[in-house]
C-alpha atoms as a PDB file:
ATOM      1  CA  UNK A   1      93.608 102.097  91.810  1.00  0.00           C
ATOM      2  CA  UNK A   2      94.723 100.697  88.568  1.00  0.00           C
ATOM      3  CA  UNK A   3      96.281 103.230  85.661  1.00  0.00           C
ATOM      4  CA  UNK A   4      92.480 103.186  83.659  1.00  0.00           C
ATOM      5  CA  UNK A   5      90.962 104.056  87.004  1.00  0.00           C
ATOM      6  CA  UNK A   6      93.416 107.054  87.553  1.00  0.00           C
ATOM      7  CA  UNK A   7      92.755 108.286  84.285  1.00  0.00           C
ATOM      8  CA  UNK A   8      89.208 108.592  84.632  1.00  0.00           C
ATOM      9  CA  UNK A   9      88.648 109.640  87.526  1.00  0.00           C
ATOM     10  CA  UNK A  10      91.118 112.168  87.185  1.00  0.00           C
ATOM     11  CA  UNK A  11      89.311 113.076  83.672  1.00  0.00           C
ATOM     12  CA  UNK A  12      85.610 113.519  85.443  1.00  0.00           C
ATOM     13  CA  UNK A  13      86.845 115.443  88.367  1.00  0.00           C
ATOM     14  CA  UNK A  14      89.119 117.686  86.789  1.00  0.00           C
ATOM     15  CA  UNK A  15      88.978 117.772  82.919  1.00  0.00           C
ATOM     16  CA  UNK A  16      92.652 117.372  82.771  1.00  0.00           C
ATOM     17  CA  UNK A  17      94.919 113.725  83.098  1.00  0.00           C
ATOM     18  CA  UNK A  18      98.413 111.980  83.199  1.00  0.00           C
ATOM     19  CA  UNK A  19      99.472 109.643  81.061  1.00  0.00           C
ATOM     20  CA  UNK A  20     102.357 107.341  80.512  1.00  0.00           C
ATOM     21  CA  UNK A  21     103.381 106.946  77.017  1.00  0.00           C
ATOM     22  CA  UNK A  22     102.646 104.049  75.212  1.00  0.00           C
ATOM     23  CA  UNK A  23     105.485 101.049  76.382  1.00  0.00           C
ATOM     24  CA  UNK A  24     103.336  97.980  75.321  1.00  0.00           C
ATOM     25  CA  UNK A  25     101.519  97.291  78.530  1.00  0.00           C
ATOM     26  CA  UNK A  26      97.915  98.582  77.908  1.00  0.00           C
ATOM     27  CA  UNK A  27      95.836  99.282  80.898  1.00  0.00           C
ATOM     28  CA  UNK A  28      93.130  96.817  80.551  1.00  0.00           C
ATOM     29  CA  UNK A  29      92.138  93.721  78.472  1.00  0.00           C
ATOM     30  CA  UNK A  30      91.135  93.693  74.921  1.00  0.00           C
ATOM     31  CA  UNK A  31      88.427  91.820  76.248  1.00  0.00           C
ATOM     32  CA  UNK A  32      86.686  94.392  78.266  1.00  0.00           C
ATOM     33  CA  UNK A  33      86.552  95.716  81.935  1.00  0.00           C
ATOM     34  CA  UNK A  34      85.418  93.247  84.469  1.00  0.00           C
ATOM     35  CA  UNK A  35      82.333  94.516  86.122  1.00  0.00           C
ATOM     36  CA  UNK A  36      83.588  94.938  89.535  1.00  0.00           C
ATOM     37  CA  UNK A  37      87.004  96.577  88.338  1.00  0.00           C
ATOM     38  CA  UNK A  38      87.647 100.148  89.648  1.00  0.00           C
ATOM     39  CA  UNK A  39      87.563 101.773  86.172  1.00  0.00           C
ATOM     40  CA  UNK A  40      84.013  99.992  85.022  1.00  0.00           C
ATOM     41  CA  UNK A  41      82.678 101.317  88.620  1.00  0.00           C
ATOM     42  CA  UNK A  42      83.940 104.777  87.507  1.00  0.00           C
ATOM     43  CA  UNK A  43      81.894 104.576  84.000  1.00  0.00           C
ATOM     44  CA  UNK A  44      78.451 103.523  85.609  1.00  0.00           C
ATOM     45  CA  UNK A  45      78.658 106.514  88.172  1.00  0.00           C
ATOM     46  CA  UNK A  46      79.519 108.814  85.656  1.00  0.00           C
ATOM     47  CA  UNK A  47      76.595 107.388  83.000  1.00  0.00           C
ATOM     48  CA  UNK A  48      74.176 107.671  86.419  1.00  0.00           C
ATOM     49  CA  UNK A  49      75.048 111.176  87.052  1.00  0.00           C
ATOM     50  CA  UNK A  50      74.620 112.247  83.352  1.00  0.00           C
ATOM     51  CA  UNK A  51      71.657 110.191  83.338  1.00  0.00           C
ATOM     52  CA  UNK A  52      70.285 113.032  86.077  1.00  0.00           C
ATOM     53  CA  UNK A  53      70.868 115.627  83.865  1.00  0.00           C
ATOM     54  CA  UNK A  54      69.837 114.478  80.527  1.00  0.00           C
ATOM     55  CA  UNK A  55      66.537 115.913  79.245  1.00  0.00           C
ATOM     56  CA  UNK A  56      63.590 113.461  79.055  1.00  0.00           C
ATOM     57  CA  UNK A  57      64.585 109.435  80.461  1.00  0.00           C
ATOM     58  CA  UNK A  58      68.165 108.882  79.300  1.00  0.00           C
ATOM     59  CA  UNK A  59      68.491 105.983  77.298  1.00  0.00           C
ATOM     60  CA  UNK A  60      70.043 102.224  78.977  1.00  0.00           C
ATOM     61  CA  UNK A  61      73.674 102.423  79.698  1.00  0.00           C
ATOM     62  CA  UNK A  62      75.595  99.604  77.967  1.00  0.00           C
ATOM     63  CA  UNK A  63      78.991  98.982  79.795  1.00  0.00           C
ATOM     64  CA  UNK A  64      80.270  97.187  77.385  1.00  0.00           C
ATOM     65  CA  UNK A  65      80.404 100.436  74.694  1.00  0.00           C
ATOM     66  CA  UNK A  66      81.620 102.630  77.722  1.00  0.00           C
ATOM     67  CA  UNK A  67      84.675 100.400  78.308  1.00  0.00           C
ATOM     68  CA  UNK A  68      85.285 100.293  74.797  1.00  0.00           C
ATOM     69  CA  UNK A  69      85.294 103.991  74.601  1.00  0.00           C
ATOM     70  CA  UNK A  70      87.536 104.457  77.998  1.00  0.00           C
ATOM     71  CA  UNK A  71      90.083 101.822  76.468  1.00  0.00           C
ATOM     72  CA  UNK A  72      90.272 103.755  73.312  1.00  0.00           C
ATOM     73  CA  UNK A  73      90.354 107.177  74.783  1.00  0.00           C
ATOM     74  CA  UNK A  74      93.010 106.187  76.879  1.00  0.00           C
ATOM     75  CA  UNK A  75      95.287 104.670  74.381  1.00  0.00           C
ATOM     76  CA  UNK A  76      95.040 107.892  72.229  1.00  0.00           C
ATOM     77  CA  UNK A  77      96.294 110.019  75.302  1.00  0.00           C
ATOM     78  CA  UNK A  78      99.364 107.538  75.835  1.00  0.00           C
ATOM     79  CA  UNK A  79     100.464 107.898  71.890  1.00  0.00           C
ATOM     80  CA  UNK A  80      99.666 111.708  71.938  1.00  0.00           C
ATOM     81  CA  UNK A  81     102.496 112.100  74.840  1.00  0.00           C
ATOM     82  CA  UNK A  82     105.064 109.623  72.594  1.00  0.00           C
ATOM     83  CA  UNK A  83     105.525 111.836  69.289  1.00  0.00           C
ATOM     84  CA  UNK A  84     105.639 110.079  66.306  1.00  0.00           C
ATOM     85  CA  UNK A  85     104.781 106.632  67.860  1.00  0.00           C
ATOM     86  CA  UNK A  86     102.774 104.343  65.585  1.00  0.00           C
ATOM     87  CA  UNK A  87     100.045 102.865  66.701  1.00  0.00           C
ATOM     88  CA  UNK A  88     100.992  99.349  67.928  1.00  0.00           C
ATOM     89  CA  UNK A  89      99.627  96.134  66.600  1.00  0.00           C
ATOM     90  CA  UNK A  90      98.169  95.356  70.018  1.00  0.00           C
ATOM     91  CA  UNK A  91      96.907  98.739  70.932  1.00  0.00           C
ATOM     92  CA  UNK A  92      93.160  98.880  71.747  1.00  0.00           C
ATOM     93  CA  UNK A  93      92.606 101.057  68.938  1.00  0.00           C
ATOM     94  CA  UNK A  94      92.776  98.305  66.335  1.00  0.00           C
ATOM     95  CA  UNK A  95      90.131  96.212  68.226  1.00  0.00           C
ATOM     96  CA  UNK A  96      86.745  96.426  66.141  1.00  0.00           C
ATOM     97  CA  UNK A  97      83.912  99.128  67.969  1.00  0.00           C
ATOM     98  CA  UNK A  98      80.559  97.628  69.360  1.00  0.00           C
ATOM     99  CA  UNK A  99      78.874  96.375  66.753  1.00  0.00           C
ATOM    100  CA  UNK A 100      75.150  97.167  68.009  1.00  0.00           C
ATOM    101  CA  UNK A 101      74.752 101.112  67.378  1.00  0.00           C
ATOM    102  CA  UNK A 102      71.617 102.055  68.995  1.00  0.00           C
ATOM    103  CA  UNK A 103      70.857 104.898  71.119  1.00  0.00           C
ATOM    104  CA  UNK A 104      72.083 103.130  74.164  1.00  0.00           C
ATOM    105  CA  UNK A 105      75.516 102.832  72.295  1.00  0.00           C
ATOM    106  CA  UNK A 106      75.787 106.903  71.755  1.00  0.00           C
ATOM    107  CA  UNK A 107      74.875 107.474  75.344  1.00  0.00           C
ATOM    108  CA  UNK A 108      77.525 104.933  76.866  1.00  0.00           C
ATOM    109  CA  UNK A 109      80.060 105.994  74.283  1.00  0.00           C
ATOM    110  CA  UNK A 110      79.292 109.584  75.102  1.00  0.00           C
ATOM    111  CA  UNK A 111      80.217 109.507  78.789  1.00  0.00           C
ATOM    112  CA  UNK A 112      83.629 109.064  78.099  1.00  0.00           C
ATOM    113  CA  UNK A 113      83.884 110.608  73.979  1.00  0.00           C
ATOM    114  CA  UNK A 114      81.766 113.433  74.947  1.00  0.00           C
ATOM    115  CA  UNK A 115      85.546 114.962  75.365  1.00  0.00           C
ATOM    116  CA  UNK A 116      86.551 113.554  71.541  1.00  0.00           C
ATOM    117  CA  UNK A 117      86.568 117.524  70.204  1.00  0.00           C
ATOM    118  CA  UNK A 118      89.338 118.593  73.196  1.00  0.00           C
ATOM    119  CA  UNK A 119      91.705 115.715  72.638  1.00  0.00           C
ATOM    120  CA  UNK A 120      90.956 116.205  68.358  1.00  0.00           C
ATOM    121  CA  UNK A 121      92.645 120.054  68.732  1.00  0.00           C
ATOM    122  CA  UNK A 122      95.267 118.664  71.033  1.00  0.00           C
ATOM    123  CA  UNK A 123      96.212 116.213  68.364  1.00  0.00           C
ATOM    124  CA  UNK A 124      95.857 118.751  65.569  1.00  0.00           C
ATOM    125  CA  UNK A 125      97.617 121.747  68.140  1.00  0.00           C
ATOM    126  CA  UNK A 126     100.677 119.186  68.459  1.00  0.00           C
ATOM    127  CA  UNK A 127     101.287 118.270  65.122  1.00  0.00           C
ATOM    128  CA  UNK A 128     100.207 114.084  66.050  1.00  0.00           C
ATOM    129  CA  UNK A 129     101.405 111.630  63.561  1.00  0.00           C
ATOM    130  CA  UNK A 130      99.223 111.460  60.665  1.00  0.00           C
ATOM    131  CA  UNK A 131      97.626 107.498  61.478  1.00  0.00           C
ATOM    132  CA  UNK A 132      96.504 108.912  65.045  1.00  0.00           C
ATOM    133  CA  UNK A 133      94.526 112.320  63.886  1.00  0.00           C
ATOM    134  CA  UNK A 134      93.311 110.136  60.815  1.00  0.00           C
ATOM    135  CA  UNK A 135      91.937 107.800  63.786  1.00  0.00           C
ATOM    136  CA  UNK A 136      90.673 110.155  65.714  1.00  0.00           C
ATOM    137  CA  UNK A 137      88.845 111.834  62.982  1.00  0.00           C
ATOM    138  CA  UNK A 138      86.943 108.540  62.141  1.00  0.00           C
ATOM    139  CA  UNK A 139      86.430 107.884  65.474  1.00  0.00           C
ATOM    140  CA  UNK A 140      84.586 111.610  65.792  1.00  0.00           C
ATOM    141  CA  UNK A 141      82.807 110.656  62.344  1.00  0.00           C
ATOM    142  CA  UNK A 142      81.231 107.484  63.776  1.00  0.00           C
ATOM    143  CA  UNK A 143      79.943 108.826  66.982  1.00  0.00           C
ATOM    144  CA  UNK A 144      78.602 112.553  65.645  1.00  0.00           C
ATOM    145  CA  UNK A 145      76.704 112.820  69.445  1.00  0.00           C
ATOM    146  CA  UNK A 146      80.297 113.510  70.540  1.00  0.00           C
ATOM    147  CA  UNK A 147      82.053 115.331  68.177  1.00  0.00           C
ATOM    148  CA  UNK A 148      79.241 117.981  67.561  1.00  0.00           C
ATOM    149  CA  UNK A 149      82.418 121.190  67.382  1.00  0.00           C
ATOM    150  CA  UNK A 150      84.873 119.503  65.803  1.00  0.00           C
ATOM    151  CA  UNK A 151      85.432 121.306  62.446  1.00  0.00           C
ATOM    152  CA  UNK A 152      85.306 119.018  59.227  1.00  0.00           C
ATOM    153  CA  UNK A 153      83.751 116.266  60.624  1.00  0.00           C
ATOM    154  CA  UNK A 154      80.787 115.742  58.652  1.00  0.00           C
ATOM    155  CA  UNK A 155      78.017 113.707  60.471  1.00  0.00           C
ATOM    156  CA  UNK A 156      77.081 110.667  58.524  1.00  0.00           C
ATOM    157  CA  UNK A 157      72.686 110.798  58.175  1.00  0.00           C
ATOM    158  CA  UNK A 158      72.608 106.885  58.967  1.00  0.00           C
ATOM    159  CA  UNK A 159      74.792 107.296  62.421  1.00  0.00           C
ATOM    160  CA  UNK A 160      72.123 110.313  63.027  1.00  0.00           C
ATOM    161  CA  UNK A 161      69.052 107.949  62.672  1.00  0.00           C
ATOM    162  CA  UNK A 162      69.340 106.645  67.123  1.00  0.00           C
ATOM    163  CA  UNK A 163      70.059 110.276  67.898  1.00  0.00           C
ATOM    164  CA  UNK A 164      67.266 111.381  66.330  1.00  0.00           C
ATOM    165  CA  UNK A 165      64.624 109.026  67.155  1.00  0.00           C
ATOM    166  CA  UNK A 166      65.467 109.451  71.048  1.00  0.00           C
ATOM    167  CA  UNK A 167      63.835 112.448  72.372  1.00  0.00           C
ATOM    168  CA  UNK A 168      66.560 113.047  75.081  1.00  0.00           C
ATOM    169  CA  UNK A 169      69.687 112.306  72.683  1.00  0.00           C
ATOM    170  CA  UNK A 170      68.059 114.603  70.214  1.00  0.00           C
ATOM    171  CA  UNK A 171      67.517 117.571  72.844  1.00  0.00           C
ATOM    172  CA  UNK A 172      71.405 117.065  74.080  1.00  0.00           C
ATOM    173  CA  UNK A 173      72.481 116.924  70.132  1.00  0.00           C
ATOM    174  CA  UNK A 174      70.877 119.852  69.162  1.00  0.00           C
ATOM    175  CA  UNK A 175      71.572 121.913  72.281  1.00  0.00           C
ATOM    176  CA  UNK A 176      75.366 121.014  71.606  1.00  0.00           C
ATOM    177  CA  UNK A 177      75.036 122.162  68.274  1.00  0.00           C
ATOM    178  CA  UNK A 178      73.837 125.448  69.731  1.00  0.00           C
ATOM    179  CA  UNK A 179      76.477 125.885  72.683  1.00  0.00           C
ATOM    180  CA  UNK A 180      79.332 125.187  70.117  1.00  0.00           C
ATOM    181  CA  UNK A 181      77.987 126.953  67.167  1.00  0.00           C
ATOM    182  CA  UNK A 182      78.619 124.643  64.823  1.00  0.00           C
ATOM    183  CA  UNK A 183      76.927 125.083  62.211  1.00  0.00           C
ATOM    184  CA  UNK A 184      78.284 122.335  60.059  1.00  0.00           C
ATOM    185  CA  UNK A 185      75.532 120.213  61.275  1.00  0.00           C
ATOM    186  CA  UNK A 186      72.566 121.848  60.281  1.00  0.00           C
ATOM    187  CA  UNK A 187      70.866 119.936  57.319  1.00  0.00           C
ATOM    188  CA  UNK A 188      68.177 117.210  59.131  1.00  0.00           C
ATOM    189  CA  UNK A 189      65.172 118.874  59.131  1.00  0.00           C
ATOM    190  CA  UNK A 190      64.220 117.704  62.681  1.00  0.00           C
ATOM    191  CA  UNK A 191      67.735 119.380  63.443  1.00  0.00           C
ATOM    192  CA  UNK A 192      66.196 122.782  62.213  1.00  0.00           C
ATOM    193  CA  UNK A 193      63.098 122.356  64.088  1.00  0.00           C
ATOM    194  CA  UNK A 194      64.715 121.671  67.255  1.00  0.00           C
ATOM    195  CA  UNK A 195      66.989 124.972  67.123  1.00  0.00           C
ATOM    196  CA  UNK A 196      63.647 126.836  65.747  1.00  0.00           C
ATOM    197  CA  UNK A 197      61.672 125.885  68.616  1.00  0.00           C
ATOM    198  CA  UNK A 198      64.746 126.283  71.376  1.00  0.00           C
ATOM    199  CA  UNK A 199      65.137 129.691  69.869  1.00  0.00           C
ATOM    200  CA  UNK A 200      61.820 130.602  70.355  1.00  0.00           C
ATOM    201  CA  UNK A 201      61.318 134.304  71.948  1.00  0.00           C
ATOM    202  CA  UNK A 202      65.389 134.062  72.793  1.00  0.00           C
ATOM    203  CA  UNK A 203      66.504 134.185  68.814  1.00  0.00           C
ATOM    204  CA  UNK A 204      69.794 136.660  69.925  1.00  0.00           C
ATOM    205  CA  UNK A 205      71.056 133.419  72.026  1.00  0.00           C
ATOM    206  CA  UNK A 206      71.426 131.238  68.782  1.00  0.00           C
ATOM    207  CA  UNK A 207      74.531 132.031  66.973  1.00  0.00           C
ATOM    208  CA  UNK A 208      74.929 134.520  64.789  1.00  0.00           C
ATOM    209  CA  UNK A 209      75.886 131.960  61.239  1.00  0.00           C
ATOM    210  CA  UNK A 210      73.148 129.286  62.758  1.00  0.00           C
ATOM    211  CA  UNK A 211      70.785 132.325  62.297  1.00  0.00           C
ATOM    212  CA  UNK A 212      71.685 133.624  59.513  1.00  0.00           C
ATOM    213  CA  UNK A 213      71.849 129.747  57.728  1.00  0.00           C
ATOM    214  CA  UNK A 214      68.121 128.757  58.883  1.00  0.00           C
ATOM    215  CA  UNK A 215      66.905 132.772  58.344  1.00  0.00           C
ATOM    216  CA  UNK A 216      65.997 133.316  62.022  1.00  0.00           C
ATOM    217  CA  UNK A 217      65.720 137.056  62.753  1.00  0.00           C
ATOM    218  CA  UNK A 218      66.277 139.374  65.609  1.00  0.00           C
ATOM    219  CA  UNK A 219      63.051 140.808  67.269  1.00  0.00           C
ATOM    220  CA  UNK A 220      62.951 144.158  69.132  1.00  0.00           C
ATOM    221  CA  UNK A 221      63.350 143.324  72.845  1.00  0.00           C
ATOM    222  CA  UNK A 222      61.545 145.536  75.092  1.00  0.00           C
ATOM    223  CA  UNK A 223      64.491 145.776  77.316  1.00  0.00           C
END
């Protein structure tokens, strides 16, 4: 099993990796994954066991934004464990993100950035060189289906638009927005519905500044 394959695997079974720092030799092609490599086999069983437990019919997966995101996730871990390390000129993370950003995109992305807000407060926790948090945070910024609890990162309206007009990318944002209380996000008005209607007779399990912000009160449980 090749280093990228390690990594994720190790990442989906256990939350936690191993990296080797950053010497030059990146783990796959700035190309892509070929579809019959270990890591891109990885990726589409992950994306088909999400795809089980998203709400409504999960959108296409697109293997092609899924490797992107591995490639990049993975570089980020090898400079995070080199202190002070610039980002090299070959590194995946200067090679340009899909260009297509459709629904499909966020849900491939998301099966490997869905973990974007644990390695943003590891780079923050260990004081990571300025380029690689400024990275990161742009990274979060573009794809706001991941980084839903990562405090100051705005979500941009237009990058909301595929979220938002997919019924089961829209349940999983605004039940993330919920489950990490950030309430940074609220603003789109079908946001606001959403978290009205998931409140509905259960208003004490919506956070206590979501609440107050969209003016959603207590009731007197009979219990």
């Amino acid at each position: 099993m090749d280093a990228l394959a390690a990594f994720l695997r190790d990442l989906f079974d256990t939350g936690s990796v191993t990296v080797d720092p950053v010497d030059g030799a990146h783990a796959c092609s700035p190309a892509g994954l070929d579809s019959t490599a270990p890591a891109s086999s990885i990726l589409r069983e992950q994306a088909a066991a999400l795809s089980l437990d998203m709400p409504h019919i999960a959108p296409d997966y697109r293997p092609e934004v899924a490797a992107w995101a591995a490639r990049t996730f993975h570089e980020v871990c090898r400079l995070l464990v080199w202190p002070g390390r610039e980002i090299p000129q070959d590194s995946p993370l200067r090679k340009p993100a899909p260009n297509l950003y459709d629904a499909a995109a966020c849900f491939s992305a998301d099966v490997i950035l869905q973990f974007l807000p644990g390695l943003v407060a590891m780079a923050r926790r260990t004081s990571a060189p300025e380029a690689l948090t400024g990275y990161l945070l742009q990274l979060s910024g573009a794809w706001p289906l991941s980084s839903v609890g990562i405090p100051d990162v705005p979500a941009d309206p237009r990058r909301l638009e595929p979220i938002a007009a997919h019924p089961s990318l829209a349940t999983l944002y605004s039940d993330r927005v919920l489950s990490r209380s950030d309430a940074s996000r609220l603003g789109p008005a079908w946001l606001e519905i959403r978290i009205r209607d998931a409140a509905g007779a259960y208003p004490h399990l919506v956070p206590a500044e979501i609440r107050a912000l969209l003016g959603i009160e207590l009731q007197n449980l009979p219990y």
